[in-house]
PDB file of N, CA and C in Angstrom:
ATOM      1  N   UNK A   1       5.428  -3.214 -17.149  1.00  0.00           N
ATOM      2  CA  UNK A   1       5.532  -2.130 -16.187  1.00  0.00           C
ATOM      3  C   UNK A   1       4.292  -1.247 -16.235  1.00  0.00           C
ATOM      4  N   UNK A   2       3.576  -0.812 -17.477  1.00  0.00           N
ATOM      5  CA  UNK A   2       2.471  -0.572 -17.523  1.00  0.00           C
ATOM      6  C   UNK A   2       1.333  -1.044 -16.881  1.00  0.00           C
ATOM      7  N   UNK A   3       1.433  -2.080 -17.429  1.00  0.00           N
ATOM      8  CA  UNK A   3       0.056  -2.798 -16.576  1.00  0.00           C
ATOM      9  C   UNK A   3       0.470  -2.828 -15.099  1.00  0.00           C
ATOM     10  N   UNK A   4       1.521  -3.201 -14.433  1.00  0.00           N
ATOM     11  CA  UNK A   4       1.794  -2.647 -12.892  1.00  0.00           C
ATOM     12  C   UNK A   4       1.045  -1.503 -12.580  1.00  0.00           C
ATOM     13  N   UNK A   5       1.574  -0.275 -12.798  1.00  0.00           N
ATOM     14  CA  UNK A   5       1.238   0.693 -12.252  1.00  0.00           C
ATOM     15  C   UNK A   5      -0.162   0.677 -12.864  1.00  0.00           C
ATOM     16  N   UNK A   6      -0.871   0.956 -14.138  1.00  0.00           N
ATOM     17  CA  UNK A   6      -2.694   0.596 -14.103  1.00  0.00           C
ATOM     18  C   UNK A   6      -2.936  -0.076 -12.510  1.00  0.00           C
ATOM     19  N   UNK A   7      -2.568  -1.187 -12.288  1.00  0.00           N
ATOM     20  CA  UNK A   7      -3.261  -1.857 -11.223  1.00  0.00           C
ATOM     21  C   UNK A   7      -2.893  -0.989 -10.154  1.00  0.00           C
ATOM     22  N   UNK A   8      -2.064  -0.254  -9.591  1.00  0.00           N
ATOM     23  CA  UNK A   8      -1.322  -0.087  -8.243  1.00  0.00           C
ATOM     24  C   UNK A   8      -2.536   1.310  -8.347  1.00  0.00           C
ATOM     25  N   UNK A   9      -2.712   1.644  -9.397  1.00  0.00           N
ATOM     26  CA  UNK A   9      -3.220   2.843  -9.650  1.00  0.00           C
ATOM     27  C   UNK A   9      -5.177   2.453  -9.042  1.00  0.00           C
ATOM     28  N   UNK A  10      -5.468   1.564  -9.825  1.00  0.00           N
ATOM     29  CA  UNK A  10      -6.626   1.052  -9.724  1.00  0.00           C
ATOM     30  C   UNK A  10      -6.793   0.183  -8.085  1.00  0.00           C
ATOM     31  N   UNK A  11      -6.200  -0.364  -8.017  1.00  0.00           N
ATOM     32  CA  UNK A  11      -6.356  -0.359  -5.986  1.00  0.00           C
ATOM     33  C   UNK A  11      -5.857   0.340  -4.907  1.00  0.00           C
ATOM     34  N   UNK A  12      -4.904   1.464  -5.140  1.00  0.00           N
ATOM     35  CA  UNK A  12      -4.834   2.066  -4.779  1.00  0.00           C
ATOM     36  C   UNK A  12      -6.696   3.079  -4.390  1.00  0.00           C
ATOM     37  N   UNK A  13      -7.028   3.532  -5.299  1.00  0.00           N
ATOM     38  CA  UNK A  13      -7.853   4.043  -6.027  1.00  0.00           C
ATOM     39  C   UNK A  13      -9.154   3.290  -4.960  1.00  0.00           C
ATOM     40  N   UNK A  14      -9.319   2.126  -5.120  1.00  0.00           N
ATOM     41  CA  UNK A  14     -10.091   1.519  -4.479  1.00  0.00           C
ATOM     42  C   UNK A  14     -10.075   0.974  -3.519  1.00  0.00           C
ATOM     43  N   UNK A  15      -8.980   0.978  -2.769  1.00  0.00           N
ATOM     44  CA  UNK A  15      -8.463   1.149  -1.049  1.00  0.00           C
ATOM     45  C   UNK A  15      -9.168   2.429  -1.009  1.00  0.00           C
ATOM     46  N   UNK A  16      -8.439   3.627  -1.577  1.00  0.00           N
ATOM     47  CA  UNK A  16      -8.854   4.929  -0.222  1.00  0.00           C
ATOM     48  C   UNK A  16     -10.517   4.719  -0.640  1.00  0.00           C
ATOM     49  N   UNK A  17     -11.368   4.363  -1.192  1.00  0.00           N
ATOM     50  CA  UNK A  17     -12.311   4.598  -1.189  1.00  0.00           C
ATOM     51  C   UNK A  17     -13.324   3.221   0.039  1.00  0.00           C
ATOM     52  N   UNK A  18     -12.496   2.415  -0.091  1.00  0.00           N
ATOM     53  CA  UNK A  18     -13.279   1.499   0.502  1.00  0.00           C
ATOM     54  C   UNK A  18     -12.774   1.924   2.207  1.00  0.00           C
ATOM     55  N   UNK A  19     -11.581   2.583   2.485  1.00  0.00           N
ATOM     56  CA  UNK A  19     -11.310   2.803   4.064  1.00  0.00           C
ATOM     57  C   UNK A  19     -12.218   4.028   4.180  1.00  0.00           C
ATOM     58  N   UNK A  20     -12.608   5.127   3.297  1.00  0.00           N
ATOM     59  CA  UNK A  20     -13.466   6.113   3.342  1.00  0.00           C
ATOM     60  C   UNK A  20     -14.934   5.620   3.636  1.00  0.00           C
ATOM     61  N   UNK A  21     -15.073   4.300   2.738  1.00  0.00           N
ATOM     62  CA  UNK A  21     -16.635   4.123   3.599  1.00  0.00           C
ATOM     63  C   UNK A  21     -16.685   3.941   4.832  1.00  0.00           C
ATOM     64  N   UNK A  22     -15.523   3.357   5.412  1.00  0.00           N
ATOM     65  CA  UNK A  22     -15.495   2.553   6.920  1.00  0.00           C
ATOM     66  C   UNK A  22     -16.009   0.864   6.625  1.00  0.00           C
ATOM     67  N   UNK A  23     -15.489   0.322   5.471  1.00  0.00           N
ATOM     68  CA  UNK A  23     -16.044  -1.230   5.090  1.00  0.00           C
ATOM     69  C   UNK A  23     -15.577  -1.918   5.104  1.00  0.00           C
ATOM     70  N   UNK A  24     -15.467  -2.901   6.535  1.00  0.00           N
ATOM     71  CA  UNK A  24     -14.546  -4.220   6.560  1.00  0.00           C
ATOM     72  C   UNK A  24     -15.104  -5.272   6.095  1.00  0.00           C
ATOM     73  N   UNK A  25     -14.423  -5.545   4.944  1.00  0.00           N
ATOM     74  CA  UNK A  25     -15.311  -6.604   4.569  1.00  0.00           C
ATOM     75  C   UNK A  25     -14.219  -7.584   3.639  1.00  0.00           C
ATOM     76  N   UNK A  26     -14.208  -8.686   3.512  1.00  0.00           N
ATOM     77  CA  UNK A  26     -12.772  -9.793   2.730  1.00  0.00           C
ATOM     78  C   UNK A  26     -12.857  -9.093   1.709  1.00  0.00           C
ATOM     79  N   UNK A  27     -13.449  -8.598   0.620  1.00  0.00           N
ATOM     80  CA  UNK A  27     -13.268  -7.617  -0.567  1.00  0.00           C
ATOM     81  C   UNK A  27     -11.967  -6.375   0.099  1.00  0.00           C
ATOM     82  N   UNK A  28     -12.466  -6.029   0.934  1.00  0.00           N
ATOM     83  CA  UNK A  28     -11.690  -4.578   0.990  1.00  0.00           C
ATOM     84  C   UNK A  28     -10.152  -5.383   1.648  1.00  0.00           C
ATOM     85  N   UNK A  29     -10.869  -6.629   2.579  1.00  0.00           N
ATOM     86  CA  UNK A  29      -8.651  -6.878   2.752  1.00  0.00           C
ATOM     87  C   UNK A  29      -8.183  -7.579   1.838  1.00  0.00           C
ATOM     88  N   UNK A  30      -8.992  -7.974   0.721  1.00  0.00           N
ATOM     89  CA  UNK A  30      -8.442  -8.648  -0.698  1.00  0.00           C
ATOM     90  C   UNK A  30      -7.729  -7.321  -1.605  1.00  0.00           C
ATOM     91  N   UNK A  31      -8.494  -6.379  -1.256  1.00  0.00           N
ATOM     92  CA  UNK A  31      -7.754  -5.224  -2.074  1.00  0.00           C
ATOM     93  C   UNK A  31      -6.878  -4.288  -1.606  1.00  0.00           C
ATOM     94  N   UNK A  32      -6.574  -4.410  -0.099  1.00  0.00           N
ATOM     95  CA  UNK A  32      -5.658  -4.238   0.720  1.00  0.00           C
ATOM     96  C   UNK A  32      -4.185  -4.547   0.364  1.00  0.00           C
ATOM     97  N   UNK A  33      -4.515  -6.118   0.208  1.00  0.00           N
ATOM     98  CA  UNK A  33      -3.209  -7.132   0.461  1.00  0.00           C
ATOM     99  C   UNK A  33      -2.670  -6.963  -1.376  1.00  0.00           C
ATOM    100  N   UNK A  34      -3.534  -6.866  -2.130  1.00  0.00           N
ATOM    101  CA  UNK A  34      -3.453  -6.866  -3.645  1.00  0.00           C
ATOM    102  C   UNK A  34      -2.333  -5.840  -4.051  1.00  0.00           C
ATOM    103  N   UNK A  35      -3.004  -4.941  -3.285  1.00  0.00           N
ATOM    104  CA  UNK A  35      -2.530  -3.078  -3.465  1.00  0.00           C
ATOM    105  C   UNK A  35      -0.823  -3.346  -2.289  1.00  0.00           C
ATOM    106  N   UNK A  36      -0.901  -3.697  -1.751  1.00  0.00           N
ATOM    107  CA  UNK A  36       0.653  -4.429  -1.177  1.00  0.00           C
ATOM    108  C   UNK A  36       1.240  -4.977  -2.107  1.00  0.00           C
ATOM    109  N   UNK A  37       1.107  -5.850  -2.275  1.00  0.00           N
ATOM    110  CA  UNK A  37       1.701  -6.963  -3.203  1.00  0.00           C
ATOM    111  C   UNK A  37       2.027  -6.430  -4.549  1.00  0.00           C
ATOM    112  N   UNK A  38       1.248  -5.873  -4.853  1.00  0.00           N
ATOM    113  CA  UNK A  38       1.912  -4.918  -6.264  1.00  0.00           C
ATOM    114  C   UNK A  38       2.618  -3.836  -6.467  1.00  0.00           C
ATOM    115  N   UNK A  39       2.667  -3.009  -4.872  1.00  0.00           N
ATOM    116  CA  UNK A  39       3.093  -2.227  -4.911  1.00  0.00           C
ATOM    117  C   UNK A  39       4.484  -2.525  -4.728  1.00  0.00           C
ATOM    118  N   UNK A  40       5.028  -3.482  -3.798  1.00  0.00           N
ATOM    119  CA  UNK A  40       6.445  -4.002  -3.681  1.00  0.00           C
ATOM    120  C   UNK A  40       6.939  -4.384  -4.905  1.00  0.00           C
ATOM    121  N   UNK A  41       6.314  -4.811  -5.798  1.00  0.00           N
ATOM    122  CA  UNK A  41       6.422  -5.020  -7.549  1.00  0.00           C
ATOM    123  C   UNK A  41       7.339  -3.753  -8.298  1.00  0.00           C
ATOM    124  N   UNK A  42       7.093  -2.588  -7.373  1.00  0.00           N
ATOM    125  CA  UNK A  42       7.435  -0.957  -8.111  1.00  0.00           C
ATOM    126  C   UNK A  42       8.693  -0.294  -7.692  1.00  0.00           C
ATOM    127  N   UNK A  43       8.554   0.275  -8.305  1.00  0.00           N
ATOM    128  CA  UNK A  43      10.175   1.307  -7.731  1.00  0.00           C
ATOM    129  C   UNK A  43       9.827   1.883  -6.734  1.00  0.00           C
ATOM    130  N   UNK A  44       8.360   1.785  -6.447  1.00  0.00           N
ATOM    131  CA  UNK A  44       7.961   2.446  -4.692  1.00  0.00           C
ATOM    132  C   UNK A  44       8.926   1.734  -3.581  1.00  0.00           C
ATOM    133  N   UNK A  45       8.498   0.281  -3.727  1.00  0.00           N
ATOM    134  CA  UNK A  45       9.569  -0.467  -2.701  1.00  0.00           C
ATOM    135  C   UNK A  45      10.521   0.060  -1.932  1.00  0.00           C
ATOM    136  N   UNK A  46      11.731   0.734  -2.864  1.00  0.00           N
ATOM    137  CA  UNK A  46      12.918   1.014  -2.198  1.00  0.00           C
ATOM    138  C   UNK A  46      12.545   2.311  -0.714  1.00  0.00           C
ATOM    139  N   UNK A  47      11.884   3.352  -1.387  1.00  0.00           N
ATOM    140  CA  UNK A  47      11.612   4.270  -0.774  1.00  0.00           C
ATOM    141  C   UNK A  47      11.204   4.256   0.180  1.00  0.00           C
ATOM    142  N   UNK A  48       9.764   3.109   0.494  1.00  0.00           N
ATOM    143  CA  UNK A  48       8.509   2.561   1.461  1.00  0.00           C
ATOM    144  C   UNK A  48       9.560   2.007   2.457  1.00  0.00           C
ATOM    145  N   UNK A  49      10.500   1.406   2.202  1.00  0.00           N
ATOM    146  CA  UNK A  49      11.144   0.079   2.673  1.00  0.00           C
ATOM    147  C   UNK A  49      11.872   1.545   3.750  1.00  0.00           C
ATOM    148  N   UNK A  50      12.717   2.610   2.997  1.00  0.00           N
ATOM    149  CA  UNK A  50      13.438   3.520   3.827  1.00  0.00           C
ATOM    150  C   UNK A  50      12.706   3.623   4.809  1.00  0.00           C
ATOM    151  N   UNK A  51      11.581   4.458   4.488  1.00  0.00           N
ATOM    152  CA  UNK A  51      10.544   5.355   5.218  1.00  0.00           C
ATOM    153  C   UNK A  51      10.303   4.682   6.228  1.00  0.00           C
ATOM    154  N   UNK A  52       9.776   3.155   6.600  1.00  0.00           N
ATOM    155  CA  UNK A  52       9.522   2.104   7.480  1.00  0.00           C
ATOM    156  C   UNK A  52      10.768   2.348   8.683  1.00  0.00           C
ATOM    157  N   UNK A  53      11.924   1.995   7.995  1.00  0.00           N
ATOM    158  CA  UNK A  53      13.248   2.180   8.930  1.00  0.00           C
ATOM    159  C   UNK A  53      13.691   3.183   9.399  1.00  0.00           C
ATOM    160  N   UNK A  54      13.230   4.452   8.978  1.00  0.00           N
ATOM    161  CA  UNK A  54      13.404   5.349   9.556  1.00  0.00           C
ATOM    162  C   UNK A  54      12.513   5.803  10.529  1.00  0.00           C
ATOM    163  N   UNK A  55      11.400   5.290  10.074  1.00  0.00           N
ATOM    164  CA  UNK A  55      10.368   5.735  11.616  1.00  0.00           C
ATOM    165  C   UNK A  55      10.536   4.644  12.788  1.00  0.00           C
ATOM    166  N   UNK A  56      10.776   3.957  12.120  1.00  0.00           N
ATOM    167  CA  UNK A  56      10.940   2.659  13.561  1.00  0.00           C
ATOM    168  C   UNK A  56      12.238   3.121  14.112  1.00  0.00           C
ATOM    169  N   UNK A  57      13.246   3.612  13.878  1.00  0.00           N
ATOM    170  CA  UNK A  57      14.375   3.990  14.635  1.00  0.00           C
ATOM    171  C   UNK A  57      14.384   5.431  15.492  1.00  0.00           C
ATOM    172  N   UNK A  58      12.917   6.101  14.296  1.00  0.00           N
ATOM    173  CA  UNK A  58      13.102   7.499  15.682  1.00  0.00           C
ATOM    174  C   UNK A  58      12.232   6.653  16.755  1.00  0.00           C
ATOM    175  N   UNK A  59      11.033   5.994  16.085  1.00  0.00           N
ATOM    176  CA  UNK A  59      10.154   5.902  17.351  1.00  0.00           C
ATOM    177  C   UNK A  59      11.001   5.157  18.399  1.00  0.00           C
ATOM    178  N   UNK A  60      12.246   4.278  18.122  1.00  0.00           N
ATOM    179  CA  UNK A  60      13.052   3.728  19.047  1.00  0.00           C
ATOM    180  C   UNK A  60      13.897   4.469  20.081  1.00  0.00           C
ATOM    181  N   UNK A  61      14.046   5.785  19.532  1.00  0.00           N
ATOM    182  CA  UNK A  61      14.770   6.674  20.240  1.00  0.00           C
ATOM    183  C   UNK A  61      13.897   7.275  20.829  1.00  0.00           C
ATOM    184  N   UNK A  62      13.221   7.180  21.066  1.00  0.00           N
ATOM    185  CA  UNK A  62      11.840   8.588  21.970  1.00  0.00           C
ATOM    186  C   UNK A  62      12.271   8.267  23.228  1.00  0.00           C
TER     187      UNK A  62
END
């Protein structure tokens, strides 16, 4: 569980910095998809997963 969050921490970390340069580049959607993939790994999941369903149902109601 440690080493999880190190990583989620560490691409996290290096997502906002690589969308701050403005740098599309297979590095930055390798650390995109990485920083996904680990993050569904976490107790973030449950929450992310709400948050998703709840905006898609207001934006359904507009």
């Amino acid at each position: 569980m440690a080493v999880t969050v190190s990583l989620i921490l560490l691409f996290g970390i290096a997502l906002f910095f690589l969308l701050r340069s403005r740098e599309l580049s297979p590095g930055a959607a390798f650390t995109a998809a990485m920083f996904g993939f680990l993050l569904a790994s976490t107790g973030a999941a449950t929450p992310v997963n709400h948050l998703t369903t709840a905006l898609a149902e207001a934006l359904s109601n507009l």
